[in-house]
Protein backbone atom coordinates (compact mmCIF):
# COMPACT_ATOMS: atom_id res chain seq x y z
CA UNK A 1 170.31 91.49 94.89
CA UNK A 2 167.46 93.37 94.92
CA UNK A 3 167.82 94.24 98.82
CA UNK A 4 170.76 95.66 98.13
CA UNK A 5 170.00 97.88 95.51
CA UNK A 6 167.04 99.50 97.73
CA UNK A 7 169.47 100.17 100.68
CA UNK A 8 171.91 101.79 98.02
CA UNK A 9 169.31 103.73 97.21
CA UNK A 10 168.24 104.84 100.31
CA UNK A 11 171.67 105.72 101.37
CA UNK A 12 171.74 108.02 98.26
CA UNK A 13 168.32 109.76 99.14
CA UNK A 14 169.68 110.36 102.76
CA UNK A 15 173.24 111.93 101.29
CA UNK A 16 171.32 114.57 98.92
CA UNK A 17 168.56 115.43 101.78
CA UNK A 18 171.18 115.91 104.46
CA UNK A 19 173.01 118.03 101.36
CA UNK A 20 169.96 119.95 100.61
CA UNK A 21 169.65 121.18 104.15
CA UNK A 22 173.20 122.10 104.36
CA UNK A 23 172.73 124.35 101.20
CA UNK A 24 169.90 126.01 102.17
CA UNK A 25 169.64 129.55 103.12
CA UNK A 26 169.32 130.42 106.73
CA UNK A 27 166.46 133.01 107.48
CA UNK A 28 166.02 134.64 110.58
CA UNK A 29 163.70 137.64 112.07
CA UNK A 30 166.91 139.11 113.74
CA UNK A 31 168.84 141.76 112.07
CA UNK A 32 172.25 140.85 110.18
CA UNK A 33 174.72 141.46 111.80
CA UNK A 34 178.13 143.41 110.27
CA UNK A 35 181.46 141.07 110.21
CA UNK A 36 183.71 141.92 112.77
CA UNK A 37 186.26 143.44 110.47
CA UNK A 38 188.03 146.82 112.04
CA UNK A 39 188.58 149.56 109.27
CA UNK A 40 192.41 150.80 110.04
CA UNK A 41 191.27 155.00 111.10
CA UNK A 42 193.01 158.31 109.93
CA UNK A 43 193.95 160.50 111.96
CA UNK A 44 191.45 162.98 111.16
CA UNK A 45 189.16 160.05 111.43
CA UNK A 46 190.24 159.53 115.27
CA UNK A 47 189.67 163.26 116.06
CA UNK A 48 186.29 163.09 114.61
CA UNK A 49 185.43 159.84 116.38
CA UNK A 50 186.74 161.34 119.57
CA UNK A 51 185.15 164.38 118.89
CA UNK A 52 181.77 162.38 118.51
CA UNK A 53 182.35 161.00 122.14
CA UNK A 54 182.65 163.55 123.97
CA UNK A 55 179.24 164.92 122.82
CA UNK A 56 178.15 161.72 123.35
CA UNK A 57 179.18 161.12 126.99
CA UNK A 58 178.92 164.56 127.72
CA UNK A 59 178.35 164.76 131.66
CA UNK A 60 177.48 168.05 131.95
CA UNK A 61 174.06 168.29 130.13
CA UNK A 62 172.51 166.27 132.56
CA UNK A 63 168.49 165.65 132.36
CA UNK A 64 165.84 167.75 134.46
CA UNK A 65 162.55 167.27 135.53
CA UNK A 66 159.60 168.69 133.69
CA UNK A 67 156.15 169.25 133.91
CA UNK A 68 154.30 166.09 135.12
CA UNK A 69 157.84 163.99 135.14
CA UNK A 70 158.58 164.93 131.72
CA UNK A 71 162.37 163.72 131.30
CA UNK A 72 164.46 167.17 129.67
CA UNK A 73 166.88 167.32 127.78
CA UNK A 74 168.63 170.72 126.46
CA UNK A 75 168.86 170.52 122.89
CA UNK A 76 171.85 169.62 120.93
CA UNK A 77 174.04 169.56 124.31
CA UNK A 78 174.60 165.88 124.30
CA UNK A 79 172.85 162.54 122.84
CA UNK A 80 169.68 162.25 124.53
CA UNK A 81 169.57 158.24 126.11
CA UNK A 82 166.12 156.95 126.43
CA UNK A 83 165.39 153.65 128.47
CA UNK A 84 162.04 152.19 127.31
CA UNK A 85 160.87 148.87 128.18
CA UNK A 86 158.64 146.14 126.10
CA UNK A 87 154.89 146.54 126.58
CA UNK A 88 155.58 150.02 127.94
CA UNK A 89 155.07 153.40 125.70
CA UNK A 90 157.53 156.39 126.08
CA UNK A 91 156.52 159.48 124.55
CA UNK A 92 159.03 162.10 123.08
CA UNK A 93 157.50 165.35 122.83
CA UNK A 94 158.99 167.94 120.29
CA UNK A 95 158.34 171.77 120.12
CA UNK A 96 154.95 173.24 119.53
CA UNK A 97 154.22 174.02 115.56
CA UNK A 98 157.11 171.30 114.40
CA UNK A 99 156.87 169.35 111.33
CA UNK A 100 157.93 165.88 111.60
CA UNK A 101 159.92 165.22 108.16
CA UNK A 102 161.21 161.83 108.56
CA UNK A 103 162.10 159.10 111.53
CA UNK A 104 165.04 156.71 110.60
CA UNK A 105 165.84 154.06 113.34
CA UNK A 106 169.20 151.63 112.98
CA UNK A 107 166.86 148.74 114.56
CA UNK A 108 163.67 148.88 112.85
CA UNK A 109 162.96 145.84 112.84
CA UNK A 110 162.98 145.21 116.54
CA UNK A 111 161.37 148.67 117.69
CA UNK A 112 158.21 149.94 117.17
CA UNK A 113 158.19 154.08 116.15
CA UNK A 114 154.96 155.93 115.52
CA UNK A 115 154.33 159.86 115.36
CA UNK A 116 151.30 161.23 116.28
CA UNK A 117 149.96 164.80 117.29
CA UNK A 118 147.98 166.58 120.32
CA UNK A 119 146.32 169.92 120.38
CA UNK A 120 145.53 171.93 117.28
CA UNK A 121 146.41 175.05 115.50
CA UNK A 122 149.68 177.33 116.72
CA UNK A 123 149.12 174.88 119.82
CA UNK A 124 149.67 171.63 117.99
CA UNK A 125 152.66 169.73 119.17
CA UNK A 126 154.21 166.58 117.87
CA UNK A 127 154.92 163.30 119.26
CA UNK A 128 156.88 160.11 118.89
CA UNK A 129 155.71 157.29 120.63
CA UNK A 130 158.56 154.34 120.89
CA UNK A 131 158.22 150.66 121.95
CA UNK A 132 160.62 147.86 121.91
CA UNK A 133 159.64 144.29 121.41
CA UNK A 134 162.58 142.77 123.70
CA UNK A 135 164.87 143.67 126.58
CA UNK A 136 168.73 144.68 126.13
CA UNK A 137 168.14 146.35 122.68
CA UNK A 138 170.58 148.91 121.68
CA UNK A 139 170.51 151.60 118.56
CA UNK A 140 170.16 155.45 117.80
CA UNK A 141 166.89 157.06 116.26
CA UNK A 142 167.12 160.25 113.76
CA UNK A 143 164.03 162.45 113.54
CA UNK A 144 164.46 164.95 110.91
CA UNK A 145 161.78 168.04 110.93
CA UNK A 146 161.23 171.68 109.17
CA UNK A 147 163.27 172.92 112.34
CA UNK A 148 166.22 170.30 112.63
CA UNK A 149 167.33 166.83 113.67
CA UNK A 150 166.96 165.02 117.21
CA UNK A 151 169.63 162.49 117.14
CA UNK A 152 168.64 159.95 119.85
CA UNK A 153 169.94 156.53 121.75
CA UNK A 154 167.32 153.79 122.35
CA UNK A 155 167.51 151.27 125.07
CA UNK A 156 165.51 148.56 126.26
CA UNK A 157 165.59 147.33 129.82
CA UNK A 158 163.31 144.63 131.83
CA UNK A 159 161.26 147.07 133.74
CA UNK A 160 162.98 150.52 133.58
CA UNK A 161 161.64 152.62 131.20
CA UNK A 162 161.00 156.79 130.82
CA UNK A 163 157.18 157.57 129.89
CA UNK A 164 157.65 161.17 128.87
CA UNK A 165 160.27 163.15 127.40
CA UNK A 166 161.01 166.30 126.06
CA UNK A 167 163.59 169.03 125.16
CA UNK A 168 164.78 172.68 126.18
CA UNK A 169 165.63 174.82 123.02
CA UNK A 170 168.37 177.27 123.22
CA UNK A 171 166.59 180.29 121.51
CA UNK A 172 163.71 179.41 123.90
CA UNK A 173 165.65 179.59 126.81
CA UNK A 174 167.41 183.05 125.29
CA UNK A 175 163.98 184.34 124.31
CA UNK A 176 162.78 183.61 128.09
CA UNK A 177 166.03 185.92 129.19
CA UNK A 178 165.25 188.21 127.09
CA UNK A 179 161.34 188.67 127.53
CA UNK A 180 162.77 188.71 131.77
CA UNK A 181 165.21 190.98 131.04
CA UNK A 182 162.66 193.31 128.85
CA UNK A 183 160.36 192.97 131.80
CA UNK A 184 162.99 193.84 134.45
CA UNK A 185 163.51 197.08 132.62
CA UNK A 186 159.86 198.21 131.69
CA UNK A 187 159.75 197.45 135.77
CA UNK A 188 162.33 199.56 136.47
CA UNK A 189 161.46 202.16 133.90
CA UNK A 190 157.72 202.57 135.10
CA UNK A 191 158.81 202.75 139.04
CA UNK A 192 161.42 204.99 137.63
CA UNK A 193 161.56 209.22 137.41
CA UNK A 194 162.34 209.56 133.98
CA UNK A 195 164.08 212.82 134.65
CA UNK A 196 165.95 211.99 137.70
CA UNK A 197 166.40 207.93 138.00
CA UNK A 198 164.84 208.12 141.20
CA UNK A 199 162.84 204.97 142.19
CA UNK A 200 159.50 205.41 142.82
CA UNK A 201 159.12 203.02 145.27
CA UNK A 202 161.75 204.76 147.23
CA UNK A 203 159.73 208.10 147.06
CA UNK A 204 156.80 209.59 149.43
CA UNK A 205 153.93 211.32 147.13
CA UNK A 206 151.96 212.53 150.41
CA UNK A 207 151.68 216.60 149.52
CA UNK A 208 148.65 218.32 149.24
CA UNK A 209 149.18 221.35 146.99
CA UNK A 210 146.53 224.70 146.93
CA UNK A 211 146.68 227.85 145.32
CA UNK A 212 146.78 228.99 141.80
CA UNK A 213 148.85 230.17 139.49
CA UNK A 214 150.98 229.05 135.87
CA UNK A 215 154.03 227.90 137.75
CA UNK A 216 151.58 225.66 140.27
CA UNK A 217 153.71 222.41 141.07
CA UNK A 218 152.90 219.58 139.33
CA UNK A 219 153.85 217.38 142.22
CA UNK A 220 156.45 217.43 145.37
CA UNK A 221 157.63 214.22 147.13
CA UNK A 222 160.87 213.12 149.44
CA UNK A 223 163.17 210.39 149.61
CA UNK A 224 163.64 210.19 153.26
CA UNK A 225 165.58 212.77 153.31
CA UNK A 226 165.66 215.60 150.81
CA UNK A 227 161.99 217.04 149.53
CA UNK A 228 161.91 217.78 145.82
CA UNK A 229 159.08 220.31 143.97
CA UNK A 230 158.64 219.54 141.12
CA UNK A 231 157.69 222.87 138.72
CA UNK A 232 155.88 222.77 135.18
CA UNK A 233 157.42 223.77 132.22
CA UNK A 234 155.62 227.47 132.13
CA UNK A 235 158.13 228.09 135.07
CA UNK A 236 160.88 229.09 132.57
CA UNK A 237 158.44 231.96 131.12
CA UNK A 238 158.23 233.52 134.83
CA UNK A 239 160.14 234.59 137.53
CA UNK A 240 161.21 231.73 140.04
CA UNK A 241 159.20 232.21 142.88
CA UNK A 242 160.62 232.10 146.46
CA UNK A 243 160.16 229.32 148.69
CA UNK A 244 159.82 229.96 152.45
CA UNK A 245 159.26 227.06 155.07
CA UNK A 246 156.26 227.62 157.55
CA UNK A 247 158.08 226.79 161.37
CA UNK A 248 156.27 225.18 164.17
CA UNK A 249 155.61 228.47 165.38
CA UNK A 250 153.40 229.35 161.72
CA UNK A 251 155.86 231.83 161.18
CA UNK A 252 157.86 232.25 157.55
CA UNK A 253 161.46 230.93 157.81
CA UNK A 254 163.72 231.60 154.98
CA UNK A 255 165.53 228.26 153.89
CA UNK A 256 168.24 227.31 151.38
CA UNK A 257 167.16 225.25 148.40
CA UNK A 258 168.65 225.19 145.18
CA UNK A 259 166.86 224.29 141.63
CA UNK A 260 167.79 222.12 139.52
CA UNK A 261 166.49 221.70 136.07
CA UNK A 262 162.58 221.71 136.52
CA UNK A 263 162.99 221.14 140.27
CA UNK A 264 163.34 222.65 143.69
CA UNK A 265 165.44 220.67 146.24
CA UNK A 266 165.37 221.22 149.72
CA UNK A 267 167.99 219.28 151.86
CA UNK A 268 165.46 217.58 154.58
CA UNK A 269 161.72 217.22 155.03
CA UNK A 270 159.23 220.04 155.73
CA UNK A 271 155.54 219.72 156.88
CA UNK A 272 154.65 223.01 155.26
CA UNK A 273 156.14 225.56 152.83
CA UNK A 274 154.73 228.44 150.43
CA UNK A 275 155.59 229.36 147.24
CA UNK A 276 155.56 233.11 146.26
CA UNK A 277 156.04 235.29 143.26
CA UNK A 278 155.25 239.08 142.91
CA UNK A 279 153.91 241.89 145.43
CA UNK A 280 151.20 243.58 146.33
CA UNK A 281 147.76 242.63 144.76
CA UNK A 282 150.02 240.38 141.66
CA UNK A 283 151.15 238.35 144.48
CA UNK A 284 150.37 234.55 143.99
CA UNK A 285 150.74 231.93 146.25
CA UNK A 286 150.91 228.32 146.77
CA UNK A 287 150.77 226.51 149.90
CA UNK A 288 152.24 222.81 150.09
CA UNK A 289 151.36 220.42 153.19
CA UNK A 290 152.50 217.01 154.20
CA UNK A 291 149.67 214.94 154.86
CA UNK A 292 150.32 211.47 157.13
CA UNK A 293 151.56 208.57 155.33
């Protein structure tokens, strides 16, 4: 009798332990996972989804190489992928001067995200180092900061992994055309005759002038093929004075020319030429020469 009220017994302790384990809660390190339940979609819905995958898989913002293999990618093109690996540390550099806000990652649990900094002052730059603890992870990353919001995909692989990345701005890159452009033109406009658009690189300087007098030229050069004199402004006060070529045989020719606002143009290249105004003992002269290039 009293055997078989211990093995009742025992059979009763074994039903309620075997219970207890079936009732208790089930905890686990990995994330919970949703229920596979599919929300029925609008159709505004759709277009937005859609809308969100094309950015996404966006094939024409691909990645370029930067400085020191730094991975680029052009800013708000597409959704930056990363590939990082366990026991491996990729770096995402932002812009110089950026505040980093806030980080919000849909895996947090399973991915390691810390921000740091390098350099100091206007040249301090942010940086946010990731590292996963396994292989064939899977989420997106938000880093919010006083200048906007990197939206980023996070993957883990075995062994592949990208140590450094950064990003191309848009109003860098315009700023960069812009200071090229602005630097083209200042180019142009300091090789450039302000009054005629001639390029000085095009032009020969290689004149001696002598003589005196008000209307002396302030300079005379040719392009190759026409010679221009160029006259100062106390010209218009005076008489234009006569310009006669000097020949091989030193003699005075008389050529054609024709002036045009402050200058004298003469349709081909002369090694020597005089100016002249007045007669007699008010004449004044200036000689011009072409010395070798």
């Amino acid at each position: 009798m009293v055997n078989n009220r211990m093995n009742l017994w025992r059979i009763s302790l074994g039903i309620v332990i075997v219970l207890t384990i079936i009732t208790l809660p089930v905890f686990s390190s990995e994330p919970q996972r949703t229920s596979g339940n599919q929300i029925p979609l609008s159709s505004n819905e759709k277009k937005g989804v859609h809308i969100s995958q094309q950015w996404i898989q966006n094939s024409t913002s691909s990645p370029t190489i930067g400085e020191n293999g730094k991975v680029i990618y052009l800013f708000g093109a597409s959704l930056p992928s990363i590939v990082c690996s366990p026991l491996k540390l990729s770096d995402i550099e932002l812009q110089k001067g950026e505040k980093i806000r806030d980080i919000h990652i849909g895996d947090k649990h399973r991915w390691k995200v810390t921000p740091t900094l390098t350099g100091s002052g206007s040249f301090e730059t942010p940086h946010v180092i990731i590292k996963p603890t396994d292989t064939g992870l899977n989420t997106t990353m938000i880093i919010a900061t006083n200048r906007r919001s990197y939206y980023i995909k996070l993957i883990s692989q075995k062994t592949s992994y990208m140590p450094k990345i950064g990003f191309e701005y848009p109003e860098e890159t315009e700023q960069k055309m812009e200071q090229f452009i602005s630097r083209q033109k200042a180019k142009k406009e300091a090789n450039t005759l302000t009054q005629t658009g001639q390029n000085i690189q095009n032009l020969f300087f290689n004149y001696t002038i002598s003589g005196k007098a008000e209307w002396k030229p302030i300079r005379v050069y040719h392009d190759g093929i026409k010679t221009y004199i160029q006259m100062p402004k106390a010209m218009k006060q005076t008489e234009a004075p006569s310009l006669l070529i000097i020949g091989p045989d030193l003699k005075e020719q008389i050529v054609n020319y024709r002036i045009k606002n402050d200058r004298y143009i003469v349709d081909y290249i002369f090694k020597k030429a005089i100016l002249i105004a007045g007669v007699g003992n008010h004449q004044q002269r200036i000689t011009i020469t072409r010395t070798p290039s």
